[in-house]
PDB file of N, CA and C in Angstrom:
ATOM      1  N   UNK A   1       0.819  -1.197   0.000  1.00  0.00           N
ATOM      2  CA  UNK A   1       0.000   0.000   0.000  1.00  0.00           C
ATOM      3  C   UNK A   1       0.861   1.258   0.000  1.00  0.00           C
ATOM      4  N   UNK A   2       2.041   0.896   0.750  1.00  0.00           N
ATOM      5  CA  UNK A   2       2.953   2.537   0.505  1.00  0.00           C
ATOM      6  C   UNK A   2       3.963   2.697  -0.571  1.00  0.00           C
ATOM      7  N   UNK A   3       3.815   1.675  -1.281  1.00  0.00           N
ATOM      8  CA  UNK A   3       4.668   1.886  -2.541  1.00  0.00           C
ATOM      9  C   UNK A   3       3.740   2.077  -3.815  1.00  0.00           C
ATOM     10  N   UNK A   4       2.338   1.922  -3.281  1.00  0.00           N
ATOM     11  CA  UNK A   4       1.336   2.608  -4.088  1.00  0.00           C
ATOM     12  C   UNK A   4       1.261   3.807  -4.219  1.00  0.00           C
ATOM     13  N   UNK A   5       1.208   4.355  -2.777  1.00  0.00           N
ATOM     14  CA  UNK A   5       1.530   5.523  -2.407  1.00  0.00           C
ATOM     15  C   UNK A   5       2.242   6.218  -3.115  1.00  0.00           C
ATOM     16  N   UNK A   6       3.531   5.896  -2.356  1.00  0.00           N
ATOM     17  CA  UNK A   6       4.605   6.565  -3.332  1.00  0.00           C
ATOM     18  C   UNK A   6       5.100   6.383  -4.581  1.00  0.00           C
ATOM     19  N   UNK A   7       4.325   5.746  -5.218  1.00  0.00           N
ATOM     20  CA  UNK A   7       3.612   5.613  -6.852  1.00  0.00           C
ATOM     21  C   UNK A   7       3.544   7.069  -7.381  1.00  0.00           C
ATOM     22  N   UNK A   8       1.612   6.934  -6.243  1.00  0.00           N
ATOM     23  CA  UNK A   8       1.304   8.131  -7.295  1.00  0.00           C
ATOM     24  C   UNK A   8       1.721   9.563  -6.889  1.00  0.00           C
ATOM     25  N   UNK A   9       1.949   9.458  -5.395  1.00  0.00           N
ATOM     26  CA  UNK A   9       2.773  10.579  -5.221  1.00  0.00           C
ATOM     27  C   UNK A   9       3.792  11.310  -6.038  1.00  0.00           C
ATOM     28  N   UNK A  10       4.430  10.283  -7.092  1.00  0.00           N
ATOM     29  CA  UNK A  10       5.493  10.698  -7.818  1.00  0.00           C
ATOM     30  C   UNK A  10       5.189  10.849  -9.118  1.00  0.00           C
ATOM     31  N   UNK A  11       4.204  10.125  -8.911  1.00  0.00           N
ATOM     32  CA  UNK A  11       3.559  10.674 -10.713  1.00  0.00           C
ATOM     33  C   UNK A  11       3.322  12.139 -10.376  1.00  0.00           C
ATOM     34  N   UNK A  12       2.074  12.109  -9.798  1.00  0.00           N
ATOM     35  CA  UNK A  12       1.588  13.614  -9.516  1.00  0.00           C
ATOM     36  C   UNK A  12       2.849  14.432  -9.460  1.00  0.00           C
ATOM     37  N   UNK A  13       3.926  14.404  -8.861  1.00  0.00           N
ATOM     38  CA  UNK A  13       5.058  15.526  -8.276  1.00  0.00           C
ATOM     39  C   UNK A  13       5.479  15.544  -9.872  1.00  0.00           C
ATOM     40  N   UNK A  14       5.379  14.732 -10.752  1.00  0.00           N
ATOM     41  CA  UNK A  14       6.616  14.630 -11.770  1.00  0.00           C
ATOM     42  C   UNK A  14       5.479  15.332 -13.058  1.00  0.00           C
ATOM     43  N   UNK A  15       4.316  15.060 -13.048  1.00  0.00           N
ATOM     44  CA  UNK A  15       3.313  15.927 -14.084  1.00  0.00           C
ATOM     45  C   UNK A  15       3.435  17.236 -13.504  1.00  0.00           C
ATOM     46  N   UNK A  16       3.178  17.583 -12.412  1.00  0.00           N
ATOM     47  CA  UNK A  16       3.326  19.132 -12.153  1.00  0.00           C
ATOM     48  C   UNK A  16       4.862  19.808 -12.463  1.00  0.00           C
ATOM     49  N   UNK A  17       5.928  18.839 -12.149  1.00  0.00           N
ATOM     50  CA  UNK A  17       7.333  19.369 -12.851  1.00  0.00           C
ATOM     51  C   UNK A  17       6.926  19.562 -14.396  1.00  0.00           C
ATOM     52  N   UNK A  18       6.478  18.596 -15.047  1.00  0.00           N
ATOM     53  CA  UNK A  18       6.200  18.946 -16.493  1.00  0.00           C
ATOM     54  C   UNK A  18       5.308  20.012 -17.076  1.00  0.00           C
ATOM     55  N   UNK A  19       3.979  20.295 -15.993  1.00  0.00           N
ATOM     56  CA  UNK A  19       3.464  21.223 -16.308  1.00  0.00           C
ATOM     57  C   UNK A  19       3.883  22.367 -16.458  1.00  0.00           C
ATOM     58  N   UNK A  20       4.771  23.070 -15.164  1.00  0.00           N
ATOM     59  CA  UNK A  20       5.172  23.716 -15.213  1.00  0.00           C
ATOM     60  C   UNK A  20       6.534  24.153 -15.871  1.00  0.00           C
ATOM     61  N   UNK A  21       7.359  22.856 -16.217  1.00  0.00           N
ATOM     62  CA  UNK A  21       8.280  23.606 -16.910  1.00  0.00           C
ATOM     63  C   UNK A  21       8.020  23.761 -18.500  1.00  0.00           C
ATOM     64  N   UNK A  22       6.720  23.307 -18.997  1.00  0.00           N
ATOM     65  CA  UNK A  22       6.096  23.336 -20.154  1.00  0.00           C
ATOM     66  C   UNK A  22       6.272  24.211 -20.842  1.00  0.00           C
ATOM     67  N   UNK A  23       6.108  25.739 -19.959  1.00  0.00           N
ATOM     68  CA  UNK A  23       6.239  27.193 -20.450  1.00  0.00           C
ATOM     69  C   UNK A  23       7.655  27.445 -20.682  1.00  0.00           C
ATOM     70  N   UNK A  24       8.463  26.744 -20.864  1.00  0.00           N
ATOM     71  CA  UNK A  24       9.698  27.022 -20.977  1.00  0.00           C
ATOM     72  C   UNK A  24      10.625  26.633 -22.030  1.00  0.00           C
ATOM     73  N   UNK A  25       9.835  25.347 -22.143  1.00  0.00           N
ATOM     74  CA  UNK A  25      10.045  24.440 -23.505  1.00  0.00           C
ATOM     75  C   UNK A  25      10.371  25.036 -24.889  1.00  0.00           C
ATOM     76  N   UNK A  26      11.323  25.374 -25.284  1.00  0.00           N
ATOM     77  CA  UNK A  26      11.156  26.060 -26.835  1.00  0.00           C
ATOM     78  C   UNK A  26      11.097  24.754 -27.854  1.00  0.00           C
ATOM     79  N   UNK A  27      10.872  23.604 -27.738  1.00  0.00           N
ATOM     80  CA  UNK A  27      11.173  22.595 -28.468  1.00  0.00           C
ATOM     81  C   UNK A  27       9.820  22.504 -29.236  1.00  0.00           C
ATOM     82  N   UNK A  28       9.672  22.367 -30.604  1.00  0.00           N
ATOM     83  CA  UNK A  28       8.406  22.638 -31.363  1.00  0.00           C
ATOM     84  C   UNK A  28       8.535  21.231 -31.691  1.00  0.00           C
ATOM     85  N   UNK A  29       6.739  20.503 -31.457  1.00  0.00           N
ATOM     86  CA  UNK A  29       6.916  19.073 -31.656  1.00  0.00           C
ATOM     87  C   UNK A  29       6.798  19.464 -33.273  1.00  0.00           C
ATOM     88  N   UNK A  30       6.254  20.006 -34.061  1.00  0.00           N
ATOM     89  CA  UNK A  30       5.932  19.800 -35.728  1.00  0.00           C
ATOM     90  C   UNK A  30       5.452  21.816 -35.873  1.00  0.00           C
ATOM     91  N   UNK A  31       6.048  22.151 -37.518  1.00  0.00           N
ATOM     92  CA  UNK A  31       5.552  23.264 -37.927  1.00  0.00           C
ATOM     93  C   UNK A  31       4.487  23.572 -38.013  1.00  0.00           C
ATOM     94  N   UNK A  32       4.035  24.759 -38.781  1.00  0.00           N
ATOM     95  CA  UNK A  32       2.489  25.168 -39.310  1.00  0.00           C
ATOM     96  C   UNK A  32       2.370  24.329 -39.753  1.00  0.00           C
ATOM     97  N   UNK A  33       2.741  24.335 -40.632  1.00  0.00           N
ATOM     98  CA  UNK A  33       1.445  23.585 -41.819  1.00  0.00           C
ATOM     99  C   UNK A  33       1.508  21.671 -41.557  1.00  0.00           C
ATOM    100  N   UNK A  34       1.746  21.704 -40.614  1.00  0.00           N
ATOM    101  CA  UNK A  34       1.296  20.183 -39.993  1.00  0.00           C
ATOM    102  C   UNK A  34       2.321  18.559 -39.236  1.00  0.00           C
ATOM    103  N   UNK A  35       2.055  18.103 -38.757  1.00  0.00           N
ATOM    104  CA  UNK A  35       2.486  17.143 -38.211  1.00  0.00           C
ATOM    105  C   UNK A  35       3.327  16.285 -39.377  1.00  0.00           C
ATOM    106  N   UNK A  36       4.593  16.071 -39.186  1.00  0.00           N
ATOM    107  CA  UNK A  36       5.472  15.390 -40.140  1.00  0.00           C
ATOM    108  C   UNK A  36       5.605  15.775 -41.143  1.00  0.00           C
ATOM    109  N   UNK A  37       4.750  17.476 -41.653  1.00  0.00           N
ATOM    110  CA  UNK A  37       4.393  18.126 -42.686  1.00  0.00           C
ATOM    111  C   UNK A  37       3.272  17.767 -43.121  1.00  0.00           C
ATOM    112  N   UNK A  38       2.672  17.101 -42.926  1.00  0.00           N
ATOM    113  CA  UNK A  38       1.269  16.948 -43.853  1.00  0.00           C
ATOM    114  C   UNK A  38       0.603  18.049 -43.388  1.00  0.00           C
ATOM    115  N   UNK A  39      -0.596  18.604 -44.181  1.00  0.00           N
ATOM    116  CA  UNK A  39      -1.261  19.382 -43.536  1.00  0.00           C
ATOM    117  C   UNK A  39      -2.405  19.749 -42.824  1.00  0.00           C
ATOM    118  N   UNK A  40      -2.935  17.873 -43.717  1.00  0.00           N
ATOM    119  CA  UNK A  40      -4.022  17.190 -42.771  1.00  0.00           C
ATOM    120  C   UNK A  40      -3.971  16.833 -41.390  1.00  0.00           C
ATOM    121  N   UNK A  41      -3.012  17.183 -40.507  1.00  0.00           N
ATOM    122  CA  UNK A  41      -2.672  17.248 -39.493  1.00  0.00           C
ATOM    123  C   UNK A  41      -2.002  18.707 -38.826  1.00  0.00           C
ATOM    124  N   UNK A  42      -2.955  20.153 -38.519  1.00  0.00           N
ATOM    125  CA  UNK A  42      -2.859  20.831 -38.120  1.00  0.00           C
ATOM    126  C   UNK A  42      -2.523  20.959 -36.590  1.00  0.00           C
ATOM    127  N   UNK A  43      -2.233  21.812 -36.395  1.00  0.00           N
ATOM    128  CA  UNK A  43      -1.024  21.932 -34.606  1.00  0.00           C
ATOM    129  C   UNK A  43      -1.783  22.319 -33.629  1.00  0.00           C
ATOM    130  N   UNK A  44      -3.380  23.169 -33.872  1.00  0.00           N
ATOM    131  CA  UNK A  44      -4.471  23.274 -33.203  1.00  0.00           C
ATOM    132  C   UNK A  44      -5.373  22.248 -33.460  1.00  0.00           C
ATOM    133  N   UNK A  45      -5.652  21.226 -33.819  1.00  0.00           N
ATOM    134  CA  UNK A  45      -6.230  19.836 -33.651  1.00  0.00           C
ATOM    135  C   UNK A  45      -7.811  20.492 -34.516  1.00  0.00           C
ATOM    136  N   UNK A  46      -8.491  19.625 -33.928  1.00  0.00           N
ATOM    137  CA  UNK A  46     -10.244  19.604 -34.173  1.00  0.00           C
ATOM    138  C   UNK A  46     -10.316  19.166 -35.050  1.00  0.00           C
ATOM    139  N   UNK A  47      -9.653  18.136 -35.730  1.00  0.00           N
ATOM    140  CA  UNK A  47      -9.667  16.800 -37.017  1.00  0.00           C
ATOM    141  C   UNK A  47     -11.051  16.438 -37.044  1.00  0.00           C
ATOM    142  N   UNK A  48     -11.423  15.355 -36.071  1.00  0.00           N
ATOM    143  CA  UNK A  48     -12.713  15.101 -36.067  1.00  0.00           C
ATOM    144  C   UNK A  48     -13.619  16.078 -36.454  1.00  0.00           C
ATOM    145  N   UNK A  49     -13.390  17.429 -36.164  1.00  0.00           N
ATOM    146  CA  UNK A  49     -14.496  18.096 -36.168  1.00  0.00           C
ATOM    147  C   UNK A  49     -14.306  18.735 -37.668  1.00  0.00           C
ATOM    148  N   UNK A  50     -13.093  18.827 -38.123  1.00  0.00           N
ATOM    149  CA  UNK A  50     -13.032  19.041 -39.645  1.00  0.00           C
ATOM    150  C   UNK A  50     -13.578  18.187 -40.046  1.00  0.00           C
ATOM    151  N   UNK A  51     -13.288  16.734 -39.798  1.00  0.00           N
ATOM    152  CA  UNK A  51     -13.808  15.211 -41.056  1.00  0.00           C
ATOM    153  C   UNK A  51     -15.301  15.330 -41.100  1.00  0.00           C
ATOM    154  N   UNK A  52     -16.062  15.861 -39.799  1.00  0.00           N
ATOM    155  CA  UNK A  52     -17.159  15.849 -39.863  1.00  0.00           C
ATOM    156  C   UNK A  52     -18.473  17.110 -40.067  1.00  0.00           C
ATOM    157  N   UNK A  53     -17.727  18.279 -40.628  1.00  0.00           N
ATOM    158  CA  UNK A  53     -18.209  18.782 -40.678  1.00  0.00           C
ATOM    159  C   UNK A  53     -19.182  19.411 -42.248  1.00  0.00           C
ATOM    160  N   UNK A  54     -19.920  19.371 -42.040  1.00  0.00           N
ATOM    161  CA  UNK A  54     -21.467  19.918 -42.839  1.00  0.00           C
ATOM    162  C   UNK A  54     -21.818  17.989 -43.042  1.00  0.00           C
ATOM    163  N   UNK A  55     -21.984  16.914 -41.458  1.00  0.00           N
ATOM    164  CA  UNK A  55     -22.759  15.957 -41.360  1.00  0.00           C
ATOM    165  C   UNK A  55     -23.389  16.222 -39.829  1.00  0.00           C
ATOM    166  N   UNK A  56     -24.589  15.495 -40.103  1.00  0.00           N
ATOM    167  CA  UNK A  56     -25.072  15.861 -39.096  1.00  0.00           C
ATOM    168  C   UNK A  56     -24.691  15.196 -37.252  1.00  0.00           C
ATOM    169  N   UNK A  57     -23.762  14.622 -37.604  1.00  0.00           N
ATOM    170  CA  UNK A  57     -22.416  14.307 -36.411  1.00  0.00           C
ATOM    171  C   UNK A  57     -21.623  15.029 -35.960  1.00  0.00           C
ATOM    172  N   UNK A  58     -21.053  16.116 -36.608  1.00  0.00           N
ATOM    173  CA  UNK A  58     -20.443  17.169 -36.496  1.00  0.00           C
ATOM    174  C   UNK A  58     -20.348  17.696 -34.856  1.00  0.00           C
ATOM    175  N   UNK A  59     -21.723  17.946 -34.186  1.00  0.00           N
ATOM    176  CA  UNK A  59     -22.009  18.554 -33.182  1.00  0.00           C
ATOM    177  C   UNK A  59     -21.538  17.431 -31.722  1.00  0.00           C
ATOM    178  N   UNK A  60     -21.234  16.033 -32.731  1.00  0.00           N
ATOM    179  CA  UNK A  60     -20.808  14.973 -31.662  1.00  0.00           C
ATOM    180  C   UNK A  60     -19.562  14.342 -31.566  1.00  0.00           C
ATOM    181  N   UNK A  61     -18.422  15.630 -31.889  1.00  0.00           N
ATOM    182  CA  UNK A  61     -17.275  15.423 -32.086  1.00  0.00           C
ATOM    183  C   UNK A  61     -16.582  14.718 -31.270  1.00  0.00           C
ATOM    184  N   UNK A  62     -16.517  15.360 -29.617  1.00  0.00           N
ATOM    185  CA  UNK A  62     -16.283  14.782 -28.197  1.00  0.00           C
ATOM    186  C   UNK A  62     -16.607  13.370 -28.068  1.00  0.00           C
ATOM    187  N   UNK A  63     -17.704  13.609 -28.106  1.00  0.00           N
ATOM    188  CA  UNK A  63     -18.677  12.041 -27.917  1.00  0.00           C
ATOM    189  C   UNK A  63     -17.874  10.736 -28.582  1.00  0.00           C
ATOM    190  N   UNK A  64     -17.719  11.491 -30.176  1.00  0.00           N
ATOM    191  CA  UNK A  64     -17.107  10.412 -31.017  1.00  0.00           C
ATOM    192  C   UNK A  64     -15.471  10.214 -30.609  1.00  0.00           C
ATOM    193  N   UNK A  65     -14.927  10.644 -30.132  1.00  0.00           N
ATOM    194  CA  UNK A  65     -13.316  11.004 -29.433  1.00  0.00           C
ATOM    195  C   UNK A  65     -13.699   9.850 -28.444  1.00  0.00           C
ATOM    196  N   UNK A  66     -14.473   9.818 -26.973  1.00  0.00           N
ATOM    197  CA  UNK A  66     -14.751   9.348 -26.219  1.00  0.00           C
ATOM    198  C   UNK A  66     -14.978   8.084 -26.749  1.00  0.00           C
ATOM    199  N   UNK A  67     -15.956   7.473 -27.689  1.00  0.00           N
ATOM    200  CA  UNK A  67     -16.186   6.135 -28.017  1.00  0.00           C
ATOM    201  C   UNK A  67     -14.874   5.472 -28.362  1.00  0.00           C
ATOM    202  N   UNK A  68     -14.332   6.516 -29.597  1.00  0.00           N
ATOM    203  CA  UNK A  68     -13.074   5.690 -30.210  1.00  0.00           C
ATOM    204  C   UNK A  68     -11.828   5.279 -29.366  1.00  0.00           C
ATOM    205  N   UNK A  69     -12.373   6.063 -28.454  1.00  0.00           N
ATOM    206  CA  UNK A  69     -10.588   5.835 -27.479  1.00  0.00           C
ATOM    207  C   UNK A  69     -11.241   4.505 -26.157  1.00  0.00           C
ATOM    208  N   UNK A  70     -12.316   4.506 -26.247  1.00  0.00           N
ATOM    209  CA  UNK A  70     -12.826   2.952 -25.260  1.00  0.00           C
ATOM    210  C   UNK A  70     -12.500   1.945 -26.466  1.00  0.00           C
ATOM    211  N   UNK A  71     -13.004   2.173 -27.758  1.00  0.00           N
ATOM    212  CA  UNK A  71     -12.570   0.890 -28.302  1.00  0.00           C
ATOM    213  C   UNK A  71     -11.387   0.514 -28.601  1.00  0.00           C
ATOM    214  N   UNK A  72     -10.832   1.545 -28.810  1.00  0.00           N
ATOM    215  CA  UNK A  72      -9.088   1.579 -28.896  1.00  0.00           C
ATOM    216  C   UNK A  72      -8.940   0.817 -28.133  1.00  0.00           C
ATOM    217  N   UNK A  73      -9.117   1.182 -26.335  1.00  0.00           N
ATOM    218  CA  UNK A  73      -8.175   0.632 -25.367  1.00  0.00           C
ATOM    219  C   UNK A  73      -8.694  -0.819 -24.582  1.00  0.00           C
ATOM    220  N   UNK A  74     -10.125  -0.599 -25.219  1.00  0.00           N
ATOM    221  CA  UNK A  74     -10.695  -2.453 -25.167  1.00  0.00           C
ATOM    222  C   UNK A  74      -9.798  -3.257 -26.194  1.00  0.00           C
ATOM    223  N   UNK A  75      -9.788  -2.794 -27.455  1.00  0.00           N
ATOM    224  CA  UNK A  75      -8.866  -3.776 -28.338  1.00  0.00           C
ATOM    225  C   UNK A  75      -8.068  -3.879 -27.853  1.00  0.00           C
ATOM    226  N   UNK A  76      -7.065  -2.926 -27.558  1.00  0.00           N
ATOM    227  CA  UNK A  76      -5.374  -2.912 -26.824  1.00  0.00           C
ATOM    228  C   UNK A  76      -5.524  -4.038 -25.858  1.00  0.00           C
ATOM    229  N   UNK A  77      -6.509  -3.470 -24.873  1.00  0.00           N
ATOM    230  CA  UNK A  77      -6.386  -4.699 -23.492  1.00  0.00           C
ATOM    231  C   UNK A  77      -6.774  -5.980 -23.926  1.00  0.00           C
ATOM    232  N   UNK A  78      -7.945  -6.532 -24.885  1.00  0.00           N
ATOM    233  CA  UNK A  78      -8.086  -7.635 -25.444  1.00  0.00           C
ATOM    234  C   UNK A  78      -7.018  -8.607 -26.006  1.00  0.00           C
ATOM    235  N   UNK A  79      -6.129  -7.378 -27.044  1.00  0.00           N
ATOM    236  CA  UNK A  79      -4.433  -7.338 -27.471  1.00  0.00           C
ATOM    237  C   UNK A  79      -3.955  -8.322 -26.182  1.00  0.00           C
ATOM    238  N   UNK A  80      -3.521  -7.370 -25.412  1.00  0.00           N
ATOM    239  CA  UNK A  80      -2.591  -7.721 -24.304  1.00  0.00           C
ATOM    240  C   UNK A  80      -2.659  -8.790 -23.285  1.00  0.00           C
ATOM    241  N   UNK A  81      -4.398  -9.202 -22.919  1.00  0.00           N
ATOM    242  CA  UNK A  81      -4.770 -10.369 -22.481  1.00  0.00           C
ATOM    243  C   UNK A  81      -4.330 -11.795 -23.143  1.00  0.00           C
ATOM    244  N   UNK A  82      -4.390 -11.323 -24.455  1.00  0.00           N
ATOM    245  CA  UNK A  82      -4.112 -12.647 -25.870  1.00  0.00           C
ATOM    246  C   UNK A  82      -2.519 -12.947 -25.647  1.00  0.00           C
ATOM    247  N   UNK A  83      -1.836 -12.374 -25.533  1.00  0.00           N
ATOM    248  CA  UNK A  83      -0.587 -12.247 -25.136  1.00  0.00           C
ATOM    249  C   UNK A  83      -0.335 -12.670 -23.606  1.00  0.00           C
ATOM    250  N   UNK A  84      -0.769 -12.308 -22.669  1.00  0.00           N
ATOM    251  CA  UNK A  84      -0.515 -12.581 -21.543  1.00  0.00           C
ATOM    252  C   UNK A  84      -0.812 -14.248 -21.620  1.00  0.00           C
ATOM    253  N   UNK A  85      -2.200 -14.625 -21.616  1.00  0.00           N
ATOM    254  CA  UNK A  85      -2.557 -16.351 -21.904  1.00  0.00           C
ATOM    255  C   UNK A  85      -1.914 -16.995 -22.285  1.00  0.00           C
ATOM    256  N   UNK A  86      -1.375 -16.869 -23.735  1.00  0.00           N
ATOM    257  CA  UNK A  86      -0.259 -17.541 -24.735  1.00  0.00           C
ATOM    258  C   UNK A  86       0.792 -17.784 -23.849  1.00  0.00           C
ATOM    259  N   UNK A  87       1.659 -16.998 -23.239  1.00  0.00           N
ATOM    260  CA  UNK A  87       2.551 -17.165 -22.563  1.00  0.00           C
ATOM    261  C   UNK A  87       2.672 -18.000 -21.070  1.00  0.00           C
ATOM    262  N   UNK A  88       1.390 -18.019 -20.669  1.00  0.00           N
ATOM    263  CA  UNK A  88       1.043 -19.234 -19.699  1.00  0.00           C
ATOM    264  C   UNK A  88       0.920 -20.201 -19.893  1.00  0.00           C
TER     265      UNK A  88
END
């Protein structure tokens, strides 16, 4: 239980080091005009809400973010269970 503790104690201490030295960072992950250069990948985000916009989903951009990232991380863990078994 105290090395749980001092788990998350150190997460937490070590995200707030990052938060804060964030503002300091001059390191640019990608330019304007997009991620690896493409430009279908802009540096202010809202993809989803570009792909979907003038459908009538548009307004359920979040929502759709939220679903895709449970199924993501159900597959992943499904992934990783399949793997764990095999090896037993």
């Amino acid at each position: 239980m105290t090395g749980r503790l001092i788990g998350v104690a150190s997460a937490a201490f070590l995200v707030t080091l990052l938060y804060y030295g964030s503002r300091y960072w001059s390191f640019r992950w990608w330019d304007r005009p997009g991620l690896f250069g493409w430009s279908e990948l802009p540096p202010q985000g809202g993809l989803v809400r570009a792909w979907l916009r003038g459908t009538p989903f548009a307004v359920y951009d979040i929502v759709l973010w939220a679903v895709a990232a449970f199924v993501l991380l159900t597959v992943v863990q499904k992934i990783a269970d399949a793997i764990a078994n095999r090896r037993k």
